[in-house]
Structures are given as C-alpha cells and as structure tokens.
PDB file of N, CA and C in Angstrom:
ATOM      1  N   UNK A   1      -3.448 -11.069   6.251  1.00  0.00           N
ATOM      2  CA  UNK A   1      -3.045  -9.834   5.581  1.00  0.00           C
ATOM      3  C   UNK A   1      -3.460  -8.593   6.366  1.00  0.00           C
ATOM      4  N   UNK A   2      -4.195  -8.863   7.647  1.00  0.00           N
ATOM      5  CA  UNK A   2      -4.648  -7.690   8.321  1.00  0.00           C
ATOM      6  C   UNK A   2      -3.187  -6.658   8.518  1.00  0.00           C
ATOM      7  N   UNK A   3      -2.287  -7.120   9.085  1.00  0.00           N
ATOM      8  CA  UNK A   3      -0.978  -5.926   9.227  1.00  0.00           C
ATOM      9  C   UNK A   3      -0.217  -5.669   7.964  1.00  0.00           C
ATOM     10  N   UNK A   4      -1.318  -5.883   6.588  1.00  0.00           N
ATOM     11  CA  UNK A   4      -0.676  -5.496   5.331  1.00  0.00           C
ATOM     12  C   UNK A   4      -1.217  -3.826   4.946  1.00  0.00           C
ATOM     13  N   UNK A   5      -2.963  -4.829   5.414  1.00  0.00           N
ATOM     14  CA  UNK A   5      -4.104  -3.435   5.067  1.00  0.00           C
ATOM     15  C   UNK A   5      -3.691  -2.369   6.105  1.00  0.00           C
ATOM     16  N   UNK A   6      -3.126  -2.511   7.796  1.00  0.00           N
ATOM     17  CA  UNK A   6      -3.284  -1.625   8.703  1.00  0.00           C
ATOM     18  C   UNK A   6      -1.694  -0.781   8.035  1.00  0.00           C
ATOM     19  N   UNK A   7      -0.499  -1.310   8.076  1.00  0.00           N
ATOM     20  CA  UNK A   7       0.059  -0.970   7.105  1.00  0.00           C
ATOM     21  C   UNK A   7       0.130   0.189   6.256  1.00  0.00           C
ATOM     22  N   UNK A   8      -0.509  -0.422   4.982  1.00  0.00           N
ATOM     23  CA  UNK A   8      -0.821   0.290   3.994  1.00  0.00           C
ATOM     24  C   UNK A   8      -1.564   1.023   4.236  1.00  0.00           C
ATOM     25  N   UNK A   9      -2.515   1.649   5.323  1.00  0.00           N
ATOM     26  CA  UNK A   9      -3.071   2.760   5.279  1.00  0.00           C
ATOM     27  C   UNK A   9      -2.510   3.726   6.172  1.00  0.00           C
ATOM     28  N   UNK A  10      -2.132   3.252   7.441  1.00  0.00           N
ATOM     29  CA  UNK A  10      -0.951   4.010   7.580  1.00  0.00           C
ATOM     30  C   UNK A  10      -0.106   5.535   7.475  1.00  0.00           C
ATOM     31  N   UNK A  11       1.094   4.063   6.240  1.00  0.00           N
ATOM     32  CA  UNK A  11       1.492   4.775   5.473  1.00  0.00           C
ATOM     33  C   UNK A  11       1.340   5.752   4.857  1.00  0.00           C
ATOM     34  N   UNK A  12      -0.400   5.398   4.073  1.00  0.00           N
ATOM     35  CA  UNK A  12      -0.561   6.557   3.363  1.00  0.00           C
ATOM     36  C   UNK A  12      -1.246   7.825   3.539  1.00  0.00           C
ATOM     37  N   UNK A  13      -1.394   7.303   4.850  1.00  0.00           N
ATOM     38  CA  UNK A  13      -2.086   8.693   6.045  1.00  0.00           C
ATOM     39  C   UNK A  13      -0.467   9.463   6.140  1.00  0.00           C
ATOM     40  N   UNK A  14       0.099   8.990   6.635  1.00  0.00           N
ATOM     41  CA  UNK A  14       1.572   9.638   7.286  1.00  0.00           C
ATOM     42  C   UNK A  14       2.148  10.354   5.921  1.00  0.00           C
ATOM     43  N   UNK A  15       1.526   9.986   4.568  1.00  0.00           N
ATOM     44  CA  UNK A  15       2.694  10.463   3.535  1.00  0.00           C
ATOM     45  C   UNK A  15       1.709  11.704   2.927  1.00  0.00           C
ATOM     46  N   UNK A  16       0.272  11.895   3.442  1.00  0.00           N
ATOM     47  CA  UNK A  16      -0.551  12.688   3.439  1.00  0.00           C
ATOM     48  C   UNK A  16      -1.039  12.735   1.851  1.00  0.00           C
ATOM     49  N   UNK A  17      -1.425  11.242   1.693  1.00  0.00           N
ATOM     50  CA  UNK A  17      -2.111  10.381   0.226  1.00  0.00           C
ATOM     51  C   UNK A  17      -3.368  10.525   0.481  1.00  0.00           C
ATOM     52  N   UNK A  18      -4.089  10.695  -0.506  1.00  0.00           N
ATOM     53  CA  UNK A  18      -5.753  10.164  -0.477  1.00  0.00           C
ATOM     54  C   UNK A  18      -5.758   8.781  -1.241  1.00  0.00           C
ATOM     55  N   UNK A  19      -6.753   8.310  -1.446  1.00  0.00           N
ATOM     56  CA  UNK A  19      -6.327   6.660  -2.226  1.00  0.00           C
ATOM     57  C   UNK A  19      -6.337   7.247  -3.445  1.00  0.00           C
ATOM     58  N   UNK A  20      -7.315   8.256  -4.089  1.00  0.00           N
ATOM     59  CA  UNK A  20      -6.596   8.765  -5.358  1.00  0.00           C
ATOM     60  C   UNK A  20      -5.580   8.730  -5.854  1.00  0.00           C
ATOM     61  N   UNK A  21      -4.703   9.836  -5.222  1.00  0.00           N
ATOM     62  CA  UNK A  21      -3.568   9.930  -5.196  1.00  0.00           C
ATOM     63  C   UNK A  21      -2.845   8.834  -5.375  1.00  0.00           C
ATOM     64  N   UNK A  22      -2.732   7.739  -4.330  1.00  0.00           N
ATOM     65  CA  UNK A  22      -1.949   6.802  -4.317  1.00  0.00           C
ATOM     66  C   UNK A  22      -2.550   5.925  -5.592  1.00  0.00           C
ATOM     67  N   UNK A  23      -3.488   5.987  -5.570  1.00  0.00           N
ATOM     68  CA  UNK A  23      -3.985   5.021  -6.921  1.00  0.00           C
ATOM     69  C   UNK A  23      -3.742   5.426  -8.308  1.00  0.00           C
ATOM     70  N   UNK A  24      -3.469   6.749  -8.301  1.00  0.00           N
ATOM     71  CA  UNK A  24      -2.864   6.877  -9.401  1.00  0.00           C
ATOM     72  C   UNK A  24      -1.421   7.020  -9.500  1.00  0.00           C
ATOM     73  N   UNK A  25      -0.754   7.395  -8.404  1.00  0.00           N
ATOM     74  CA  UNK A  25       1.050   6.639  -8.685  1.00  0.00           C
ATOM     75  C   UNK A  25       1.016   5.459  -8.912  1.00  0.00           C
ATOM     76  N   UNK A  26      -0.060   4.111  -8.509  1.00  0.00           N
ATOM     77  CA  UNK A  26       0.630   2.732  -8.890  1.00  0.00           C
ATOM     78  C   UNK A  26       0.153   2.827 -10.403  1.00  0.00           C
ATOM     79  N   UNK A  27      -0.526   3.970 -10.818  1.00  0.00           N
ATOM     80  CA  UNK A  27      -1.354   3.306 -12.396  1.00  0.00           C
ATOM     81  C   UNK A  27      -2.755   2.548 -12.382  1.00  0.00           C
ATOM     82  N   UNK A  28      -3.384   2.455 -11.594  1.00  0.00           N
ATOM     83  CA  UNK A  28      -4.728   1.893 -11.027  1.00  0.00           C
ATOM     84  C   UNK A  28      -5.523   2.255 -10.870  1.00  0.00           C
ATOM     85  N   UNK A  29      -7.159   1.910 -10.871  1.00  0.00           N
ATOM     86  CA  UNK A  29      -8.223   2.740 -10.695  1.00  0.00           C
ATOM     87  C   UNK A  29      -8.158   2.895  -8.899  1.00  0.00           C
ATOM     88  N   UNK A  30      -8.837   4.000  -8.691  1.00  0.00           N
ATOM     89  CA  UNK A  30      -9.012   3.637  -7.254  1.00  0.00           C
ATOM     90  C   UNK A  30     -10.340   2.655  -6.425  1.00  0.00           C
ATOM     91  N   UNK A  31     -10.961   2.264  -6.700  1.00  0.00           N
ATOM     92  CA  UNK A  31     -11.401   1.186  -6.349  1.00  0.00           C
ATOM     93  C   UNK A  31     -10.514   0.331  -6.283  1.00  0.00           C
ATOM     94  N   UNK A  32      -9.717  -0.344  -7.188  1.00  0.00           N
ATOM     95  CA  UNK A  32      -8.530  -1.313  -7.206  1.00  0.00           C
ATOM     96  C   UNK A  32      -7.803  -0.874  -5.728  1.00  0.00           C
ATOM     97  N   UNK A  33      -7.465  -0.139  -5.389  1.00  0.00           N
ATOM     98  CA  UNK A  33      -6.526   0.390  -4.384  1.00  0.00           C
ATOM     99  C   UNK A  33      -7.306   0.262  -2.975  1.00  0.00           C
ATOM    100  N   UNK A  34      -8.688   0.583  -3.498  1.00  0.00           N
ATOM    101  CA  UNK A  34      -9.306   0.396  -2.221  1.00  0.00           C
ATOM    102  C   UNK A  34      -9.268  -1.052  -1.558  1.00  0.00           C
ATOM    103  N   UNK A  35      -9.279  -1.769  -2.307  1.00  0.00           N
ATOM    104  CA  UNK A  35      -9.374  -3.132  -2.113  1.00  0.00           C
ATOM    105  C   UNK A  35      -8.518  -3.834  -1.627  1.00  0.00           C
ATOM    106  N   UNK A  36      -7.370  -3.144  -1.396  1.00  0.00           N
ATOM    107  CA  UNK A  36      -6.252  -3.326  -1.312  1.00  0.00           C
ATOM    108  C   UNK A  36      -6.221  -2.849   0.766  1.00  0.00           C
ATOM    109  N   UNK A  37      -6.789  -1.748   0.418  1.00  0.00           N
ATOM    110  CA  UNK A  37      -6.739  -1.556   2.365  1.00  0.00           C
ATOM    111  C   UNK A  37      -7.996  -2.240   2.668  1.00  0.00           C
ATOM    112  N   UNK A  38      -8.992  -2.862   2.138  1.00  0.00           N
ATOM    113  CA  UNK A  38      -9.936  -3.045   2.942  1.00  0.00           C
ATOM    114  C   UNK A  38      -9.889  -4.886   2.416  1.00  0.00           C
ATOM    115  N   UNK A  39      -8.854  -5.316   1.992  1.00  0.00           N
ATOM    116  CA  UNK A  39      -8.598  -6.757   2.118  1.00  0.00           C
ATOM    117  C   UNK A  39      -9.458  -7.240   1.438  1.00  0.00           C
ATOM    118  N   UNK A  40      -9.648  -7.314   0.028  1.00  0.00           N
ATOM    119  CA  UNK A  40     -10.661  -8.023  -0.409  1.00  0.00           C
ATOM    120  C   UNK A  40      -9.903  -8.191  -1.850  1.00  0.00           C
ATOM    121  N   UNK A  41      -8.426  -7.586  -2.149  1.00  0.00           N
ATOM    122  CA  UNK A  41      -7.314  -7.947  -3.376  1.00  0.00           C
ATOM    123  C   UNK A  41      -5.800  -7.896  -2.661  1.00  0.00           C
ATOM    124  N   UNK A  42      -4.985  -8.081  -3.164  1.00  0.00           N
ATOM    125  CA  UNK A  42      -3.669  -8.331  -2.660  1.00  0.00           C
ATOM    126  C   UNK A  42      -2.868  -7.455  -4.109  1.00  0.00           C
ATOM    127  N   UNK A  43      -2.192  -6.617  -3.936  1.00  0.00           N
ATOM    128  CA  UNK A  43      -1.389  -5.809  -5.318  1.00  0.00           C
ATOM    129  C   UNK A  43      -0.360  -7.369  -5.817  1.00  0.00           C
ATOM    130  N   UNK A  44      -0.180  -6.791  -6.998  1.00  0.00           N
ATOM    131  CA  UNK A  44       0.980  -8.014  -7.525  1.00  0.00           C
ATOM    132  C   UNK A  44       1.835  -6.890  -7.669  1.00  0.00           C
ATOM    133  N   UNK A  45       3.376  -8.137  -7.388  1.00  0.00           N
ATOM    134  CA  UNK A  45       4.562  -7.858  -6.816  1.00  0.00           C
ATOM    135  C   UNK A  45       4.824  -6.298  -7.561  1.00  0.00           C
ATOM    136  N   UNK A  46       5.052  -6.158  -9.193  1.00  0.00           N
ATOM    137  CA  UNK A  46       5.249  -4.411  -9.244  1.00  0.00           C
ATOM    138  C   UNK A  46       4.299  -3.476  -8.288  1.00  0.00           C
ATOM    139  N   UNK A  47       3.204  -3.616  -8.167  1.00  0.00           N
ATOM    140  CA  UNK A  47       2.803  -2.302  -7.156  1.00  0.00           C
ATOM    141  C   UNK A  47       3.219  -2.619  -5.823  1.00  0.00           C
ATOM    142  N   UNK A  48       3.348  -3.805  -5.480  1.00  0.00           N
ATOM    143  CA  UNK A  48       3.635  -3.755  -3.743  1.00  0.00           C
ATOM    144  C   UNK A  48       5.507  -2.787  -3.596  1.00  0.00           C
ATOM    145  N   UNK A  49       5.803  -3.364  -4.903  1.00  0.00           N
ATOM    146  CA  UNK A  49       7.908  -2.545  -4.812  1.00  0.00           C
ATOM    147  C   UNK A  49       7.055  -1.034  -5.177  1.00  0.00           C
ATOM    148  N   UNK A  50       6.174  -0.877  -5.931  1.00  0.00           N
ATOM    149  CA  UNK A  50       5.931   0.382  -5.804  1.00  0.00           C
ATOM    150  C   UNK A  50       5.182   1.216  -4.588  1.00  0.00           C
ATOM    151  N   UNK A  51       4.822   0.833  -4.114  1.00  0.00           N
ATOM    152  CA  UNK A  51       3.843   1.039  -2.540  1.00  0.00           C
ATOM    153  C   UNK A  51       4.889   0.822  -2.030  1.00  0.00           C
ATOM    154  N   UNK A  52       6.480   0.349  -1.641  1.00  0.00           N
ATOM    155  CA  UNK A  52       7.193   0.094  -0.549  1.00  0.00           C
ATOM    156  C   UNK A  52       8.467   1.649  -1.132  1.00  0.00           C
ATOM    157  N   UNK A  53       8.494   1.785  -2.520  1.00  0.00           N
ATOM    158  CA  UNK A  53       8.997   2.883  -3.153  1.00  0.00           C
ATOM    159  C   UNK A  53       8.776   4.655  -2.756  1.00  0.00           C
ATOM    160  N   UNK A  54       7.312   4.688  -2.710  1.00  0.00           N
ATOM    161  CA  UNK A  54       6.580   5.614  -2.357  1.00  0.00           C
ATOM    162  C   UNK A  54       6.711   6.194  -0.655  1.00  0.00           C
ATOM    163  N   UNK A  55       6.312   4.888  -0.257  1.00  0.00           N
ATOM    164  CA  UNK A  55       6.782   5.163   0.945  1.00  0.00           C
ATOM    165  C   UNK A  55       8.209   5.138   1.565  1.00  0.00           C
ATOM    166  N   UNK A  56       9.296   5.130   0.703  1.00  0.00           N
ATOM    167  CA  UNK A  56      10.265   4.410   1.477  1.00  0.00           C
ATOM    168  C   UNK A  56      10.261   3.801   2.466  1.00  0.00           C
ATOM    169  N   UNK A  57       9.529   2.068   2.162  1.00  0.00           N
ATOM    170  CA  UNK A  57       9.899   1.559   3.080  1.00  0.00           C
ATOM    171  C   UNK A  57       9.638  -0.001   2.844  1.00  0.00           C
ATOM    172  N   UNK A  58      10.561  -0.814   3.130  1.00  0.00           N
ATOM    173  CA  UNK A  58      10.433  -2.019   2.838  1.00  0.00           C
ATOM    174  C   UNK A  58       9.598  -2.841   2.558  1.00  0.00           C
ATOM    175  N   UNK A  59       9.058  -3.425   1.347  1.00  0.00           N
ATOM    176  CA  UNK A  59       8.306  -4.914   1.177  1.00  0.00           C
ATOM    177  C   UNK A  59       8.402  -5.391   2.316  1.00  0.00           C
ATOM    178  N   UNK A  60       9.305  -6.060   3.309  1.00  0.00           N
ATOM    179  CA  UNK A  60       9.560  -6.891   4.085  1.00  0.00           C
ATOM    180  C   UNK A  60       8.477  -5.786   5.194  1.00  0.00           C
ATOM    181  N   UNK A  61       8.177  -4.682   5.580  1.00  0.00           N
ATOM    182  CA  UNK A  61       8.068  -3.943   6.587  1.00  0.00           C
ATOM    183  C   UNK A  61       6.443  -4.062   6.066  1.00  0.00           C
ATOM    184  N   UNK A  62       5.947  -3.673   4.734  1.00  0.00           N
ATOM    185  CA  UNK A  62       4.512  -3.377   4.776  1.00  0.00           C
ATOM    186  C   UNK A  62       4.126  -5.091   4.542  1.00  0.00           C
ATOM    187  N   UNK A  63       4.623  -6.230   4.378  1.00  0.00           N
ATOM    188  CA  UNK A  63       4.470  -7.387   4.613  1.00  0.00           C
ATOM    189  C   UNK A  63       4.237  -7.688   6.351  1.00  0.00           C
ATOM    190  N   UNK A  64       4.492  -6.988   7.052  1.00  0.00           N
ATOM    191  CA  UNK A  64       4.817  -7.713   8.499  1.00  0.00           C
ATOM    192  C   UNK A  64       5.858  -8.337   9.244  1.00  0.00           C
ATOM    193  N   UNK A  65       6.742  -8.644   8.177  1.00  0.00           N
ATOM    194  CA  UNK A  65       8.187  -9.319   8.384  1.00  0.00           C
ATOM    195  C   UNK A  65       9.322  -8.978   8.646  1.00  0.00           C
ATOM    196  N   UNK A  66       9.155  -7.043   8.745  1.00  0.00           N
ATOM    197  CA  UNK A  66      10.045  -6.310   9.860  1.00  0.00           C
ATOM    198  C   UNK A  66       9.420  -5.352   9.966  1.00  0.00           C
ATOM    199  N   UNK A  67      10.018  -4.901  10.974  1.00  0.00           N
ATOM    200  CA  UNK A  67       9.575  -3.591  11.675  1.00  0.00           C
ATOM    201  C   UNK A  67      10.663  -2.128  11.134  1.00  0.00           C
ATOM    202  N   UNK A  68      10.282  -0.945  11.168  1.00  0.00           N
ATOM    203  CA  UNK A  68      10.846   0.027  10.916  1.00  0.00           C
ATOM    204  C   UNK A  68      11.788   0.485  11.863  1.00  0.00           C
TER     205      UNK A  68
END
C-alpha cells in the first residue's frame, strides 16, 4: 500500500488540504485519516470513491493501477 499512502498525500498537498480538512470531507476524525497516509488503516470503498472524488482522480490511479 506504500504508492496508496505516497499517493494520498500527494494529492492532498497539491489540492492544498490539511488532513483536517480532508478528514472532514470524508466525515472522519482526523486521526482516522491519518492512518490512512501513514499505513496503519486502509479507507473502505465509500471514502476511497470519495478521496478519488475530491481529487478528481481515479480509484484505479490512487490504487497504483494507473497512472495520470
């Protein structure tokens, strides 16, 4: 899951998110979110379509399984 977490943070550098922020568009505490870039939880499938929403940009892309 390492090119999920590198990924997802990223992203939410480039979309100019704090994990706050982003943790509260999925509905989540931010600890939850943290856990999420530092690999120690995996989001279930509604927040990952929502994390690929936000960013416009593919499940398949913040998975590893394409490129932008």
């Amino acid at each position: 899951m390492q090119i999920f977490q590198k990924r997802l943070y990223e992203q939410r550098k480039l979309n100019g998110l704090t994990q706050r922020e982003l943790a509260e568009k999925l509905g989540i505490a931010q600890p939850s979110y943290v856990r999420y870039e530092n690999g120690t939880a995996e989001p279930n499938y509604e927040n990952l379509v929502k994390l690929a929403d936000t960013f416009d940009v593919s499940v398949d892309y913040l998975l590893g399984r394409a490129d932008l």
